[in-house]
PDB file of N, CA and C in Angstrom:
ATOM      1  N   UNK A   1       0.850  -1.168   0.000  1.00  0.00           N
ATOM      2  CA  UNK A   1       0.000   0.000   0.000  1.00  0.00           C
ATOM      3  C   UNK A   1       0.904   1.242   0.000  1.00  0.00           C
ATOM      4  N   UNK A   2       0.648   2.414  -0.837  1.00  0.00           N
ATOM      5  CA  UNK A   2       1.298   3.622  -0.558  1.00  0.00           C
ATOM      6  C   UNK A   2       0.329   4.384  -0.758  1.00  0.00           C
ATOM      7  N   UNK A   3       0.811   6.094  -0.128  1.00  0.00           N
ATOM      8  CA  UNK A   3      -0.104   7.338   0.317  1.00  0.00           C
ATOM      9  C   UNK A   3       0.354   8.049  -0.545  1.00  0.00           C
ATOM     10  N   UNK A   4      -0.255   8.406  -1.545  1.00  0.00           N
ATOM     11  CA  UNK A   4      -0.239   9.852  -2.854  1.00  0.00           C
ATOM     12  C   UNK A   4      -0.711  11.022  -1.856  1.00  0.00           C
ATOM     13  N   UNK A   5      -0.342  12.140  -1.857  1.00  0.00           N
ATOM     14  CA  UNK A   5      -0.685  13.327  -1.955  1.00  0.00           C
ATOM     15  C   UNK A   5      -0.792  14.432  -2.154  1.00  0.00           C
ATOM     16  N   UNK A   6      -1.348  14.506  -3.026  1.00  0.00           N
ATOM     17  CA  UNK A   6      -1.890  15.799  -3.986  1.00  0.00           C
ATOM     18  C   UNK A   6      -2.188  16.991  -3.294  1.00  0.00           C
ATOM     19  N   UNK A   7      -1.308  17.762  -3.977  1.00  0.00           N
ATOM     20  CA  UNK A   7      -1.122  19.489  -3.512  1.00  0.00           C
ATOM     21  C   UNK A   7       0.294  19.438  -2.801  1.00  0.00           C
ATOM     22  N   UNK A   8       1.036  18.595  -2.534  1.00  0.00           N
ATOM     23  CA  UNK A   8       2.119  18.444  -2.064  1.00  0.00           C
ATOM     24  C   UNK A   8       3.292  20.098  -2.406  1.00  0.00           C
ATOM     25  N   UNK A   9       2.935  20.432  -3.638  1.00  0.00           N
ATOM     26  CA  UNK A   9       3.856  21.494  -4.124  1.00  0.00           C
ATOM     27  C   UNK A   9       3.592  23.042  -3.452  1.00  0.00           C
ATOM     28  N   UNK A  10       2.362  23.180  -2.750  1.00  0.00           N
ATOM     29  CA  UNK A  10       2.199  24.346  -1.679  1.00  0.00           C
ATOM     30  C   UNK A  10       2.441  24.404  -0.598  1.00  0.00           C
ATOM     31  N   UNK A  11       3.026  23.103   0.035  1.00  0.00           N
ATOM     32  CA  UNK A  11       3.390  22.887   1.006  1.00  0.00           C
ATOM     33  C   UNK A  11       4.873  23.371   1.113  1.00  0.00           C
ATOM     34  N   UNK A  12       5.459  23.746   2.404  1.00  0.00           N
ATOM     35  CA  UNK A  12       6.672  24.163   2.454  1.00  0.00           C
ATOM     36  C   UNK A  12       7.501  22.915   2.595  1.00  0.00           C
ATOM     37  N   UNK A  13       9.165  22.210   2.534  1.00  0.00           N
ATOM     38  CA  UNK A  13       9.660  20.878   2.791  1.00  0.00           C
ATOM     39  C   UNK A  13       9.369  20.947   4.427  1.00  0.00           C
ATOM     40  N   UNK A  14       9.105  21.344   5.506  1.00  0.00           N
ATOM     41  CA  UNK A  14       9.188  20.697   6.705  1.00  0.00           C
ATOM     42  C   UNK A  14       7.616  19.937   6.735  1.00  0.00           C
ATOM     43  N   UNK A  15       6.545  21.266   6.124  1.00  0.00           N
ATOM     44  CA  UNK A  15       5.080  20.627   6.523  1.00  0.00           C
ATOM     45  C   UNK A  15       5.056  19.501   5.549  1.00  0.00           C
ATOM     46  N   UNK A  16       5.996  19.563   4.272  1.00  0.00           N
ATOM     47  CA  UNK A  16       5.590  17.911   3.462  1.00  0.00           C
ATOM     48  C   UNK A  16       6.291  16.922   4.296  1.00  0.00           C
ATOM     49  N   UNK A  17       7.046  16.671   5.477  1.00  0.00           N
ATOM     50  CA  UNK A  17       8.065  16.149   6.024  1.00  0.00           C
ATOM     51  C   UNK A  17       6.723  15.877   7.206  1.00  0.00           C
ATOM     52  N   UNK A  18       6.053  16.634   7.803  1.00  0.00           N
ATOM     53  CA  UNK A  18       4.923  16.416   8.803  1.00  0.00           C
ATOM     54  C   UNK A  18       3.967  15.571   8.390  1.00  0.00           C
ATOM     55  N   UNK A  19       3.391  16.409   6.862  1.00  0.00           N
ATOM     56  CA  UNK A  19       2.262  15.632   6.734  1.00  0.00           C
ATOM     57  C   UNK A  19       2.088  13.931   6.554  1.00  0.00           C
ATOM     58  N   UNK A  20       3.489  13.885   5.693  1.00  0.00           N
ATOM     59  CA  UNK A  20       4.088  12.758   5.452  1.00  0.00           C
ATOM     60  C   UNK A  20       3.839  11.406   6.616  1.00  0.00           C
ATOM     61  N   UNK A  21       4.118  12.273   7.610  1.00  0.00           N
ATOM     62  CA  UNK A  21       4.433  11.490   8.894  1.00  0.00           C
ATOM     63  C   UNK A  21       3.060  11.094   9.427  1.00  0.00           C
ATOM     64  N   UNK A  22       2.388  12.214  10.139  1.00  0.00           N
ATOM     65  CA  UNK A  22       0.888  12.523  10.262  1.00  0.00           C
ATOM     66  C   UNK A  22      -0.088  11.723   9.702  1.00  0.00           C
ATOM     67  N   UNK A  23       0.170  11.224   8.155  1.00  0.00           N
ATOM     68  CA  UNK A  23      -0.598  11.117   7.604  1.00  0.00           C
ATOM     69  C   UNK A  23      -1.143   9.228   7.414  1.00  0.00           C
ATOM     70  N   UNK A  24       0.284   8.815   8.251  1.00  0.00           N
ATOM     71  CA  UNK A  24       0.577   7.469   8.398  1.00  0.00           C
ATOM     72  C   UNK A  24      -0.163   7.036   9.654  1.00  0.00           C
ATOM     73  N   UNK A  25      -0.163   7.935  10.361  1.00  0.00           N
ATOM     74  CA  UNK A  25      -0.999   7.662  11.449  1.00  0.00           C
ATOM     75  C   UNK A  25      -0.179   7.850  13.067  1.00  0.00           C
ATOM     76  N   UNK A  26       0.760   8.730  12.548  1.00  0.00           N
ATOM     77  CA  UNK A  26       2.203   8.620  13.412  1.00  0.00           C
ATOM     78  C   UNK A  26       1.726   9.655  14.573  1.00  0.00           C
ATOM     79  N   UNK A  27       1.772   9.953  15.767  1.00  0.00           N
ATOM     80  CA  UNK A  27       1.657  10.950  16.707  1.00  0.00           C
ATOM     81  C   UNK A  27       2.239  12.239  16.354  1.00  0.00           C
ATOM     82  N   UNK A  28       1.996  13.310  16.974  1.00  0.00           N
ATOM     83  CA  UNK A  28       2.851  14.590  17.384  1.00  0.00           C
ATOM     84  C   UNK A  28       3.944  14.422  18.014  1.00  0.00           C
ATOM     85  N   UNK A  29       4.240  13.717  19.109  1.00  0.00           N
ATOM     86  CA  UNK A  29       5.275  13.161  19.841  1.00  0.00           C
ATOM     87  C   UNK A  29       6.555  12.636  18.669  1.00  0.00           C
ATOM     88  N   UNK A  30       5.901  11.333  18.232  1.00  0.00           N
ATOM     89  CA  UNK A  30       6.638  10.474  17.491  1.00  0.00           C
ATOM     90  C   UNK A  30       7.106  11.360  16.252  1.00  0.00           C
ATOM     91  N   UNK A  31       6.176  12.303  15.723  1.00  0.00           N
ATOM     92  CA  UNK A  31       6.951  13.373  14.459  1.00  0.00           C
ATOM     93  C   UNK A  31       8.120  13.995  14.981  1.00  0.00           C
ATOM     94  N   UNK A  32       7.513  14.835  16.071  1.00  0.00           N
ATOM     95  CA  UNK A  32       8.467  15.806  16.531  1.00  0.00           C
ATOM     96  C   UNK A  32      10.025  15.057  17.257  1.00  0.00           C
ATOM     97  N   UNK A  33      10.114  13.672  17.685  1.00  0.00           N
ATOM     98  CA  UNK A  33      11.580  13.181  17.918  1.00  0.00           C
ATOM     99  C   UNK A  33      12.023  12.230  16.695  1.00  0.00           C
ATOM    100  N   UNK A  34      11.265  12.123  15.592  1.00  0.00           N
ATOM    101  CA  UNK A  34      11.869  11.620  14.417  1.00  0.00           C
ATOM    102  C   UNK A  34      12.548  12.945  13.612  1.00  0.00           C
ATOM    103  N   UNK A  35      11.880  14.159  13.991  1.00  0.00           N
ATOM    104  CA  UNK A  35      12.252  15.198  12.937  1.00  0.00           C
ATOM    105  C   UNK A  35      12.944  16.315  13.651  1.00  0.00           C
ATOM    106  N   UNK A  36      13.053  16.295  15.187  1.00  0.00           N
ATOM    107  CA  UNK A  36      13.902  16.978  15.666  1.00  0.00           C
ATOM    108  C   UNK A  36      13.385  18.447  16.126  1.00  0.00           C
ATOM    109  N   UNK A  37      12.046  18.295  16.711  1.00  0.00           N
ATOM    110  CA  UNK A  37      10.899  19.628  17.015  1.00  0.00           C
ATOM    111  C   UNK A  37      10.222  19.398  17.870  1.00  0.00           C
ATOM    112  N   UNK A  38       9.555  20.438  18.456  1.00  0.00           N
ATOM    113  CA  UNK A  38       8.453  19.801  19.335  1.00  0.00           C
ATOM    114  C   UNK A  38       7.134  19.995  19.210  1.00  0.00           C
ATOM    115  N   UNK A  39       6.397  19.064  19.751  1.00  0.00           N
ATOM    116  CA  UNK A  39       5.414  18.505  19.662  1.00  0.00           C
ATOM    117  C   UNK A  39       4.662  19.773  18.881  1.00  0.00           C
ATOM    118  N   UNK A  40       4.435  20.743  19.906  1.00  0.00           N
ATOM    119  CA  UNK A  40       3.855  22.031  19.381  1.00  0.00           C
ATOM    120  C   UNK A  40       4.453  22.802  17.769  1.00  0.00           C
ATOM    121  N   UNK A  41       5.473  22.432  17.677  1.00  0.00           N
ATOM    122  CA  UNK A  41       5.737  22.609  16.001  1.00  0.00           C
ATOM    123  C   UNK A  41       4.700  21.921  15.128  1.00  0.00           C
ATOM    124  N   UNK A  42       5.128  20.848  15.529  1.00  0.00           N
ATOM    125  CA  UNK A  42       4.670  19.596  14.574  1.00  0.00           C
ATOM    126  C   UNK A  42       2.995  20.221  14.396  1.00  0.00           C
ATOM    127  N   UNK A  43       2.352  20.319  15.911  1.00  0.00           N
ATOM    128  CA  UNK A  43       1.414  20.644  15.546  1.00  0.00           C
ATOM    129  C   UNK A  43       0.847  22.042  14.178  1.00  0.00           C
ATOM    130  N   UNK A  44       1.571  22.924  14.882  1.00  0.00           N
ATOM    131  CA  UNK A  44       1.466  24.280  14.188  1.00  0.00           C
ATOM    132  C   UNK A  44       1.678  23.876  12.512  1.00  0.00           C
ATOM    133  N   UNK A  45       3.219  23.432  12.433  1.00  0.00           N
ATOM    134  CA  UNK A  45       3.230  23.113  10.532  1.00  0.00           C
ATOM    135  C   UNK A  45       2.086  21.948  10.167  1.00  0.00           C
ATOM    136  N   UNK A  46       1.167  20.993  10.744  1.00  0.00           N
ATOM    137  CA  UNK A  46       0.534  20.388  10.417  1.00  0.00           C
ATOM    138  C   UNK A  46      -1.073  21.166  10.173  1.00  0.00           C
ATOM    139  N   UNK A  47      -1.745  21.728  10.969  1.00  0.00           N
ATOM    140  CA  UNK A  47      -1.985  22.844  10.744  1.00  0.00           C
ATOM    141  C   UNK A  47      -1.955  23.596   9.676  1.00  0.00           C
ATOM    142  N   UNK A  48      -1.215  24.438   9.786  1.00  0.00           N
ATOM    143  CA  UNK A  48      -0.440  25.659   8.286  1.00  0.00           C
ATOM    144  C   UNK A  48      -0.848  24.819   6.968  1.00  0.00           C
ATOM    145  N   UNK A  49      -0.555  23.232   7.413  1.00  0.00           N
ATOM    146  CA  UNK A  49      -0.455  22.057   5.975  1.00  0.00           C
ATOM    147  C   UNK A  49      -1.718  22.417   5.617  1.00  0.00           C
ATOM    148  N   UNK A  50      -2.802  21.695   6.326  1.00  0.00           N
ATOM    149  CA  UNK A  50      -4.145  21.592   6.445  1.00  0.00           C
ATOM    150  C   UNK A  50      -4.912  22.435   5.771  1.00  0.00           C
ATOM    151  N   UNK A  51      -4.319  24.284   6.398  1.00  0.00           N
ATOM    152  CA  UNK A  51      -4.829  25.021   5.827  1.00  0.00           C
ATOM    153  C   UNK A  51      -4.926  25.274   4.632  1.00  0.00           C
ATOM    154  N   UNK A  52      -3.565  25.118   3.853  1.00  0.00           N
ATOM    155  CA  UNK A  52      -3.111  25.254   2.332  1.00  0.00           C
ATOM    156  C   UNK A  52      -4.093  24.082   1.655  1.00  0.00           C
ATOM    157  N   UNK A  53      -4.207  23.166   2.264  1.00  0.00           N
ATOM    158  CA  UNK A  53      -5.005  21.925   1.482  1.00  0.00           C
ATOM    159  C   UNK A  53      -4.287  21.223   0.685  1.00  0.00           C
ATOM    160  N   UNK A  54      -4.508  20.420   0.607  1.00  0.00           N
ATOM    161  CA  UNK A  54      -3.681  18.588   0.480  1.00  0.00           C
ATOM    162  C   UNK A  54      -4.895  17.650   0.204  1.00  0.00           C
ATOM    163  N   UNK A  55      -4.479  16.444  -0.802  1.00  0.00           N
ATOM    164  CA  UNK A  55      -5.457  15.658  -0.357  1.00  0.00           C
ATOM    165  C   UNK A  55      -4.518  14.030  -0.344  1.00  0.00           C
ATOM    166  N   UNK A  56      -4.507  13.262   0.613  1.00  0.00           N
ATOM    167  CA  UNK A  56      -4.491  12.081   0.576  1.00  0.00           C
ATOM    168  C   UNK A  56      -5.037  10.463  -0.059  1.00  0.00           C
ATOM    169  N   UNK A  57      -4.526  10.221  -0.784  1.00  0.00           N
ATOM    170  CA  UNK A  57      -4.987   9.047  -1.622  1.00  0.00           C
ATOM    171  C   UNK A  57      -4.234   8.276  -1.228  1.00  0.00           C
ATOM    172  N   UNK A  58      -5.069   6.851  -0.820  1.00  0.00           N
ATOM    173  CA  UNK A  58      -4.473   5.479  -0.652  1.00  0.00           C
ATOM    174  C   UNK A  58      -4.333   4.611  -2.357  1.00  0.00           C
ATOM    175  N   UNK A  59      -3.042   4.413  -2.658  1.00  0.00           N
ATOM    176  CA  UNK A  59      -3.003   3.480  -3.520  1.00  0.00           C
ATOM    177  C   UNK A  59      -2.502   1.934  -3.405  1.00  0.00           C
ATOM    178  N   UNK A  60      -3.791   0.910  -3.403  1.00  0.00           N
ATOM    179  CA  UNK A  60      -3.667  -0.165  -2.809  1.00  0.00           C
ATOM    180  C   UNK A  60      -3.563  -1.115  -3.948  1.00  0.00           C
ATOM    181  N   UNK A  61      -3.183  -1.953  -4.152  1.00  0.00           N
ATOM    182  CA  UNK A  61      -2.376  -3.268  -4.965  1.00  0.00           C
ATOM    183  C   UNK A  61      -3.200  -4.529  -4.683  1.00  0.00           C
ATOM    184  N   UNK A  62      -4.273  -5.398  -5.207  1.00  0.00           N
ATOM    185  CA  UNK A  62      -4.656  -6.585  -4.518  1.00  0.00           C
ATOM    186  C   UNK A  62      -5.723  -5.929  -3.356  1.00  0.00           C
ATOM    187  N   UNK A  63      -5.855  -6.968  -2.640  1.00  0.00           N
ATOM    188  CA  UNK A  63      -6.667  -6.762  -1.759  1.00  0.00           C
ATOM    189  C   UNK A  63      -6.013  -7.260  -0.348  1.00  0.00           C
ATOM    190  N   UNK A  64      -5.069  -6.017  -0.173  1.00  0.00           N
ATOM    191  CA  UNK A  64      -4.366  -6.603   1.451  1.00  0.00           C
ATOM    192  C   UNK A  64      -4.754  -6.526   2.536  1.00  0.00           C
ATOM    193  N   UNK A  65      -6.707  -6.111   2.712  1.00  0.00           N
ATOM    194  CA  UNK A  65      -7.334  -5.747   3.516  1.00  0.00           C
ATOM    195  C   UNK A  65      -8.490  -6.849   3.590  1.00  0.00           C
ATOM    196  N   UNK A  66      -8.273  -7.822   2.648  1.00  0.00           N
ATOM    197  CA  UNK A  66      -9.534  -8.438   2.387  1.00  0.00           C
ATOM    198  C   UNK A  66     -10.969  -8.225   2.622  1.00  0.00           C
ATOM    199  N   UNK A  67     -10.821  -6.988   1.943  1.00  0.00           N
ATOM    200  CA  UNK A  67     -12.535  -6.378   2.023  1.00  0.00           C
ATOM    201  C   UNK A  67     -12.893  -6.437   0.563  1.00  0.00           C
ATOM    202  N   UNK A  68     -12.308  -6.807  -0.784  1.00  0.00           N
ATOM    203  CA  UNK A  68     -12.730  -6.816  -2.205  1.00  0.00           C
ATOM    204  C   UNK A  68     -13.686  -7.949  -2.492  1.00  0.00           C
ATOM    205  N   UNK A  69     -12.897  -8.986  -1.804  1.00  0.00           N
ATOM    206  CA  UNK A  69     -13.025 -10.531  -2.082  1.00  0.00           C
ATOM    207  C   UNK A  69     -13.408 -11.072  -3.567  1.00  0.00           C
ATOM    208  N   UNK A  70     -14.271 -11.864  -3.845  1.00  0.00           N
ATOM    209  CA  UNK A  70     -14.587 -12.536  -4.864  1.00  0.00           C
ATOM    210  C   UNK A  70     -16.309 -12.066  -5.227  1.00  0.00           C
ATOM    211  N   UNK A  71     -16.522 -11.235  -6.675  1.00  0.00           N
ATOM    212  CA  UNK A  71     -17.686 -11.037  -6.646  1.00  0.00           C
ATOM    213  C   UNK A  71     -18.456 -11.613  -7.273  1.00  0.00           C
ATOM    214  N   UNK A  72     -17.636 -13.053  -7.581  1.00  0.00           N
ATOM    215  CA  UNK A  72     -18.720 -13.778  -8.078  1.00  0.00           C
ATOM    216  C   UNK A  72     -19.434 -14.725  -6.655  1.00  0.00           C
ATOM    217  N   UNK A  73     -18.598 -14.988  -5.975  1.00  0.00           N
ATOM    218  CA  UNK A  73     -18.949 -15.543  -4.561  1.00  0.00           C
ATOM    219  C   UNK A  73     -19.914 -14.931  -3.741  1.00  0.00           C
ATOM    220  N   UNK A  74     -20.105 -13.374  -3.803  1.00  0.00           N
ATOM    221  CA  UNK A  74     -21.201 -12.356  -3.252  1.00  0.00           C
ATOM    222  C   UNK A  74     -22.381 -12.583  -3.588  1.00  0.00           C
ATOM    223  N   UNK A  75     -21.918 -12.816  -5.157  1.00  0.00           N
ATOM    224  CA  UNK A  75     -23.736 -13.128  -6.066  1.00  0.00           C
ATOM    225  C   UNK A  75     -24.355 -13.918  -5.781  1.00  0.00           C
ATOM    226  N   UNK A  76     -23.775 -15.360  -5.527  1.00  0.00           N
ATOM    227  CA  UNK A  76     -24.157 -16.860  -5.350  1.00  0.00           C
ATOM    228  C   UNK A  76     -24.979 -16.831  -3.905  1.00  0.00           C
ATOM    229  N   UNK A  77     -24.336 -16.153  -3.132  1.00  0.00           N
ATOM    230  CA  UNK A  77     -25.258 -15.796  -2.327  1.00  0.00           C
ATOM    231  C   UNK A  77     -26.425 -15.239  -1.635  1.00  0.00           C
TER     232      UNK A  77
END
């Protein structure tokens, strides 16, 4: 699975470096001692991100969630 996100180019490099993070599902905590800030940064450039607007797309491969399944198997039922 990987995360596209679109609008990436209005973003400044630290908030694409946040959102990046953020967007995985990662804490404020965990951004701010992977990237060397604190918490309250992280928050603020995530934020600032938000405001500019972004959008997040999951691009998934197969079905590694097994929620697609088989739709001929759905019908039969």
């Amino acid at each position: 699975m990987q995360i596209e996100i679109r609008g990436m180019e209005r973003l400044s490099f630290r908030e694409r470096q946040v959102v990046a993070l953020k967007e995985t599902g990662q804490s404020n905590d965990k951004v701010a001692k992977k990237l060397g800030l604190s918490p309250a940064t992280v928050a603020t450039l995530y934020n600032r991100a938000k405001s500019k607007g972004y959008e997040v797309v999951l691009v998934i491969s197969g079905d590694p969630l097994g929620v697609f399944g088989d739709e001929e198997e759905a019908d039969d039922e």
